[in-house]
N, C-alpha and C. Protein backbone atom coordinates (compact mmCIF):
# COMPACT_ATOMS: atom_id res chain seq x y z
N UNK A 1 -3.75 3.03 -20.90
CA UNK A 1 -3.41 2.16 -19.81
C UNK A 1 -2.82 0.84 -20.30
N UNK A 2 -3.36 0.30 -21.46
CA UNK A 2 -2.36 -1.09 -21.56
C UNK A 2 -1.19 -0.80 -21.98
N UNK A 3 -0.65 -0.06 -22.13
CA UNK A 3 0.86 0.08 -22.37
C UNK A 3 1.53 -0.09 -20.66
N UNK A 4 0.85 -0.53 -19.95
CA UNK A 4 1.53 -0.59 -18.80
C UNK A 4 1.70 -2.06 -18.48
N UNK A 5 0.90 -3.00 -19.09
CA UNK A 5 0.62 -4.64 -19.31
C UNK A 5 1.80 -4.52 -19.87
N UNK A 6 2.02 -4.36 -21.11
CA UNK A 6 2.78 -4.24 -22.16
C UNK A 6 4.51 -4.18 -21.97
N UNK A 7 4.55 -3.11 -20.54
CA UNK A 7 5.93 -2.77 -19.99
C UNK A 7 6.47 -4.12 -19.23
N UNK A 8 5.23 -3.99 -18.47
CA UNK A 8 5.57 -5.20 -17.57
C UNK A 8 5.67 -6.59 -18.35
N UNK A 9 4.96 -6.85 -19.38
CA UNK A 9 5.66 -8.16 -19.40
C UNK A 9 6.40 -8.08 -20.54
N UNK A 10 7.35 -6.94 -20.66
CA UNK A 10 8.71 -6.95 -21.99
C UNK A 10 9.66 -7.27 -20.83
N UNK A 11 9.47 -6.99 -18.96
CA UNK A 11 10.55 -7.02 -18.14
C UNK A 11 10.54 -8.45 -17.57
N UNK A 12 11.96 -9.02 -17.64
CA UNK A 12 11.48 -10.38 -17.74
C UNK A 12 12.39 -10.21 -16.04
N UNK A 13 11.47 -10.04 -14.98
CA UNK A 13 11.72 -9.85 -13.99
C UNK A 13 10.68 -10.48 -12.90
N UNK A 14 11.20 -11.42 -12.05
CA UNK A 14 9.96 -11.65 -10.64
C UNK A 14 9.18 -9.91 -10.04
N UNK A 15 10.07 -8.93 -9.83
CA UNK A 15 9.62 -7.38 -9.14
C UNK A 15 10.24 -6.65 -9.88
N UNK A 16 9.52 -5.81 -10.03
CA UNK A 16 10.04 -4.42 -10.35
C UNK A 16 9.81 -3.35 -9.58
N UNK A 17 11.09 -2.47 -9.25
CA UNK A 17 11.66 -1.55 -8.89
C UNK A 17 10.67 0.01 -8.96
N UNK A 18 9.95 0.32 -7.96
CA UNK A 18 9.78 1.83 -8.50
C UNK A 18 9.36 2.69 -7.54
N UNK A 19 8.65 4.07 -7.78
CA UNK A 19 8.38 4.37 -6.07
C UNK A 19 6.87 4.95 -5.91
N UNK A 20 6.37 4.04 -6.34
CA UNK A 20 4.95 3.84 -5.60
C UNK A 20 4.47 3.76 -4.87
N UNK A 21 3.04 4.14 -4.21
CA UNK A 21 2.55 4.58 -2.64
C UNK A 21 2.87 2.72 -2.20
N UNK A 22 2.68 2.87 -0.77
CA UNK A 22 2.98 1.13 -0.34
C UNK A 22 1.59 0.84 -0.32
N UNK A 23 1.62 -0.23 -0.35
CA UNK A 23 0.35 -1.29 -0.39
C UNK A 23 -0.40 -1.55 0.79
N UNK A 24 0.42 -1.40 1.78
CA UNK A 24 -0.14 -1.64 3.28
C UNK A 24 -1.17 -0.59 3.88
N UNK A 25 -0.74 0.77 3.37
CA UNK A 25 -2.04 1.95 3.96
C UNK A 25 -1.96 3.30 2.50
N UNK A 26 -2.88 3.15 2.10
CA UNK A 26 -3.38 4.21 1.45
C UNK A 26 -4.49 4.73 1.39
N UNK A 27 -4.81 5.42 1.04
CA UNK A 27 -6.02 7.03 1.15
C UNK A 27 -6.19 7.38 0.13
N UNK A 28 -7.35 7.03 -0.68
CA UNK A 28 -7.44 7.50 -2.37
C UNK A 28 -8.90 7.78 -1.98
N UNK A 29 -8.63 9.38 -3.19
CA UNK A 29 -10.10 10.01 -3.30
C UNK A 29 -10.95 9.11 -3.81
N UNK A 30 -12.24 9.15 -3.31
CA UNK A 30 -13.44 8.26 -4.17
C UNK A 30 -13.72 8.79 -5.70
N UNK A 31 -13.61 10.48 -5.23
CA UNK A 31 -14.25 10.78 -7.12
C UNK A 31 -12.70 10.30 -8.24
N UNK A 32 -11.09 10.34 -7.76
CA UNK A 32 -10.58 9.86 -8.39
C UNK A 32 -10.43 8.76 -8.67
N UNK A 33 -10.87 7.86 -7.59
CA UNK A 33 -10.82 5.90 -7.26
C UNK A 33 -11.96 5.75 -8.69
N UNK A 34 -13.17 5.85 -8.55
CA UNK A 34 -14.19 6.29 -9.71
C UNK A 34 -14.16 6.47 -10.88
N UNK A 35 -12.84 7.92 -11.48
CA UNK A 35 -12.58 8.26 -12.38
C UNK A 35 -11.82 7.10 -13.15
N UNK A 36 -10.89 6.54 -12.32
CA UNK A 36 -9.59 5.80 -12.95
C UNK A 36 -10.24 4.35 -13.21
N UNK A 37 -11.75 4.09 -12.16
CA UNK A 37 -12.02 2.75 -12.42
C UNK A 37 -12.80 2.55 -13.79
N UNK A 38 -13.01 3.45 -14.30
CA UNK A 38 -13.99 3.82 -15.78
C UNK A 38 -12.55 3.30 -16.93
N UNK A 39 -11.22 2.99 -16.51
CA UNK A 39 -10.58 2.97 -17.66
C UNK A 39 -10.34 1.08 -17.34
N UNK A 40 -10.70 0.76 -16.70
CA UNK A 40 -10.61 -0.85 -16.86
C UNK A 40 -11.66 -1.39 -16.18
N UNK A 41 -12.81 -1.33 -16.81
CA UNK A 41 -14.19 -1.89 -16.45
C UNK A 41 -13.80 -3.61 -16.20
N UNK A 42 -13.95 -4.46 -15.18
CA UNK A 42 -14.14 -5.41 -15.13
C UNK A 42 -13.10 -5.88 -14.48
N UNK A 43 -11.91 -5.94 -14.76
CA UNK A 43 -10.67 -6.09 -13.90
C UNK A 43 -9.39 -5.48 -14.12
N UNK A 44 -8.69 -4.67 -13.15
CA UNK A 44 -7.98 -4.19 -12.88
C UNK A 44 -6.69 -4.64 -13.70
N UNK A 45 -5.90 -4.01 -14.59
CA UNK A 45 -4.51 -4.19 -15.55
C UNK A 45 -3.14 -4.91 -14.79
N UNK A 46 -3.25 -4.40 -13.59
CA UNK A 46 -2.43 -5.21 -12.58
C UNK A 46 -3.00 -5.78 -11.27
N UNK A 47 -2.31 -6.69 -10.35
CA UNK A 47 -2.68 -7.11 -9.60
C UNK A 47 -2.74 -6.25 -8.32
N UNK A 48 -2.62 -4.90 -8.17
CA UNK A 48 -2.76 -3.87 -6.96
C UNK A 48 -3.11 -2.73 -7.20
N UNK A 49 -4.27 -2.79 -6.47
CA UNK A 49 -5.24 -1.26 -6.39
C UNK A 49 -4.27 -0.29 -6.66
N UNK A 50 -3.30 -0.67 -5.58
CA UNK A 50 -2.87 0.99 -5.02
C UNK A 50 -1.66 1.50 -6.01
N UNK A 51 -1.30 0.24 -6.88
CA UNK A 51 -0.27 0.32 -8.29
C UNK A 51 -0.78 1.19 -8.91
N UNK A 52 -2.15 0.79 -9.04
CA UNK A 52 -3.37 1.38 -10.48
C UNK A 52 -3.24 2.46 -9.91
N UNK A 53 -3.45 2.96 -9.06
CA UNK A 53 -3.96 4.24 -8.30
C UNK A 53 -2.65 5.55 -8.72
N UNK A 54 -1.34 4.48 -8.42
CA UNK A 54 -0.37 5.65 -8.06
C UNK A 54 -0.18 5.56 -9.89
N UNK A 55 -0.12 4.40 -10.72
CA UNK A 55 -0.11 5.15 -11.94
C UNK A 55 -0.87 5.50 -13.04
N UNK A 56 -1.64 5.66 -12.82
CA UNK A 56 -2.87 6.68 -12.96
C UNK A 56 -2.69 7.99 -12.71
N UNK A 57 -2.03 8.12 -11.26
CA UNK A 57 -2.01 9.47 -10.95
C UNK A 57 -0.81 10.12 -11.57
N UNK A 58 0.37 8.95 -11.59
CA UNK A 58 1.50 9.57 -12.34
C UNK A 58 1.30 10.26 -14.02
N UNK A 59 0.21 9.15 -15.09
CA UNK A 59 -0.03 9.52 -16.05
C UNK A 59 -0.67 10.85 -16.22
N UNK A 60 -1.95 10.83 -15.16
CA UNK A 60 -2.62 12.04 -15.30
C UNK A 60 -2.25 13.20 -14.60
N UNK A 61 -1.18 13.61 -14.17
CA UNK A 61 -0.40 14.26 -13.44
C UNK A 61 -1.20 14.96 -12.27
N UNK A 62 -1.84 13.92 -11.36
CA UNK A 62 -2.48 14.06 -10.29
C UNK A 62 -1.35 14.42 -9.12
N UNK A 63 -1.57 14.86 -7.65
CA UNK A 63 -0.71 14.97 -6.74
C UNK A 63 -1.14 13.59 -5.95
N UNK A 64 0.02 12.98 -5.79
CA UNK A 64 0.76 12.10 -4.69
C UNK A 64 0.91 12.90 -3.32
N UNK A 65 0.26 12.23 -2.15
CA UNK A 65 1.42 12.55 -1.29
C UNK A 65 1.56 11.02 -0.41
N UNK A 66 3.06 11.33 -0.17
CA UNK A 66 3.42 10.53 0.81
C UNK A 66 4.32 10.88 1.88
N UNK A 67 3.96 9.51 3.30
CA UNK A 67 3.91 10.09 4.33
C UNK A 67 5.03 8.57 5.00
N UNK A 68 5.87 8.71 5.22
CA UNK A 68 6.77 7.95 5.99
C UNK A 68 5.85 7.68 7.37
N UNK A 69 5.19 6.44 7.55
CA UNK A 69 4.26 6.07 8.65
C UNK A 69 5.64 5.43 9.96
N UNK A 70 6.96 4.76 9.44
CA UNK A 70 7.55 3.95 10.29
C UNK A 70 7.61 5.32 11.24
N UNK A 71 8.27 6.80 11.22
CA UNK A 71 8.41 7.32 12.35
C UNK A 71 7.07 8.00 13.21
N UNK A 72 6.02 7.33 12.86
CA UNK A 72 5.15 7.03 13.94
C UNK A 72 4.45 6.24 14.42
N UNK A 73 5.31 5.31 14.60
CA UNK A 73 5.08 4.06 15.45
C UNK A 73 4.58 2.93 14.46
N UNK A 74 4.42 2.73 12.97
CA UNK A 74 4.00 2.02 11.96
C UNK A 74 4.95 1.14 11.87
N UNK A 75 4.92 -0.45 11.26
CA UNK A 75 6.11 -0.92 10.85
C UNK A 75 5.22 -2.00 9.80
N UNK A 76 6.12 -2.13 8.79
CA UNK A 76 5.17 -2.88 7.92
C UNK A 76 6.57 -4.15 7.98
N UNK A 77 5.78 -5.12 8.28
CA UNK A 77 6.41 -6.53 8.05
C UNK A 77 6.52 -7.17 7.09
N UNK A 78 7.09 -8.13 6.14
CA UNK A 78 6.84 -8.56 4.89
C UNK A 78 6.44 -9.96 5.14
N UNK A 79 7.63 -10.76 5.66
CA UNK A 79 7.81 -11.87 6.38
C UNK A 79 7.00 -12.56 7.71
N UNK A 80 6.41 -13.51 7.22
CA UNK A 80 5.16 -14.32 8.27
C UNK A 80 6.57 -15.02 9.28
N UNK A 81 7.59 -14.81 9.41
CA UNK A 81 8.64 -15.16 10.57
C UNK A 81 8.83 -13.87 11.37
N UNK A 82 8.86 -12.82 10.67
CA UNK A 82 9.68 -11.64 11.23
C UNK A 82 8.28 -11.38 12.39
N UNK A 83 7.02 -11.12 11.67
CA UNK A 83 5.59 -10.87 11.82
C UNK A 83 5.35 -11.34 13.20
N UNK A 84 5.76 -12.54 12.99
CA UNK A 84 5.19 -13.82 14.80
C UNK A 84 6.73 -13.34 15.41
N UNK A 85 7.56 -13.31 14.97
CA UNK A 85 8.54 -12.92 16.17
C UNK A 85 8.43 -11.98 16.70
N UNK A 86 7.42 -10.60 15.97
CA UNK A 86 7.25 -9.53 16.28
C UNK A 86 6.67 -9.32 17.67
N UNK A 87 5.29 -10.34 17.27
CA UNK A 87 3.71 -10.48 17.76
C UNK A 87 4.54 -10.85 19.53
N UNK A 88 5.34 -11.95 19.49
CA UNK A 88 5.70 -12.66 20.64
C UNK A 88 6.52 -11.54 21.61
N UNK A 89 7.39 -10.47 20.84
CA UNK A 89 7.60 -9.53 21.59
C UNK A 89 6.97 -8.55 22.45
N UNK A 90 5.92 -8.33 21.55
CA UNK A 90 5.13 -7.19 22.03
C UNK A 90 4.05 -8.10 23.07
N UNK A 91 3.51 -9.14 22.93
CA UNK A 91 3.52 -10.18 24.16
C UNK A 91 3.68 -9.97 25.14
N UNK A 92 4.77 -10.14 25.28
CA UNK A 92 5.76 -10.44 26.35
C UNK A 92 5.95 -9.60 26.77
N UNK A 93 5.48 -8.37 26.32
CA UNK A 93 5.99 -6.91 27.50
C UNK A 93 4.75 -6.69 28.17
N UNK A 94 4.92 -6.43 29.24
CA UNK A 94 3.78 -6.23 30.75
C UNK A 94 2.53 -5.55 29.92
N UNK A 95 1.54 -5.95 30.01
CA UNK A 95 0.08 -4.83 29.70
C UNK A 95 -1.20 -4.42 30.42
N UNK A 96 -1.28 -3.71 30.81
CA UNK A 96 -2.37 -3.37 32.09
C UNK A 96 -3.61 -3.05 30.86
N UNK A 97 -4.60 -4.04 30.82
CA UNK A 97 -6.31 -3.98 29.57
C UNK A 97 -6.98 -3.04 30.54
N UNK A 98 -7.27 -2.31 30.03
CA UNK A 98 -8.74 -1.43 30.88
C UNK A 98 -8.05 -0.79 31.91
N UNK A 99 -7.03 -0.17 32.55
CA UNK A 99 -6.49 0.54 33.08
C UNK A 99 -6.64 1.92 33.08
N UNK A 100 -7.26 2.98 33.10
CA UNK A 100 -7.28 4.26 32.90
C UNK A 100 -7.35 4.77 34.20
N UNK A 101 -6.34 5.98 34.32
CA UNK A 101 -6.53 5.92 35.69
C UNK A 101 -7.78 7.65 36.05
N UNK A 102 -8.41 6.68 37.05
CA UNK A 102 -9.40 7.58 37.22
C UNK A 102 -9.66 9.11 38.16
N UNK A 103 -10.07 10.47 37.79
CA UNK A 103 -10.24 11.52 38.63
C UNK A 103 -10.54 11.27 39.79
């Protein structure tokens, strides 16, 4: 695993590029979450679980899956502007709370 410290800071880059599960929703087995946490007792080699997770799984040639969440109704925001402009939309459209309509 430290050869992955090692990569990252030969790249003299703010981000790097790759295709890793997203950060916003993932689903990791406990007995593998477990397995992989036995190789960096104390703190984690990078700053995201779900980094560790996906390369880990890439090294140990575990299965990935991934699932395109935007075409069901998901949207991941990055931007605390985009986020509140979002929030104010969905606002603003009519909402009936506790409405179910009854037999």
């Amino acid at each position: 695993m430290s050869d992955l410290k090692s990569r990252l800071d030969a790249i003299d880059q703010e981000t790097i590029k790759h295709s890793r599960i997203a950060g916003w929703l993932s689903f990791i087995r406990t007995d593998f979450s477990r397995r992989v946490a036995e190789y960096c007792p104390g703190q984690l080699p990078v700053p995201s679980q779900d980094t560790y997770h996906w390369y880990c799984a890439q090294r140990l040639g575990e299965g990935i899956v991934k699932v395109k969440f935007r075409g069901r109704g998901w949207d991941c925001i990055h931007s605390d502007r985009r986020r509140a402009t979002a929030v104010e939309e969905i606002m603003a459209q009519p909402h009936e709370i506790g409405s179910r309509s009854e037999e």
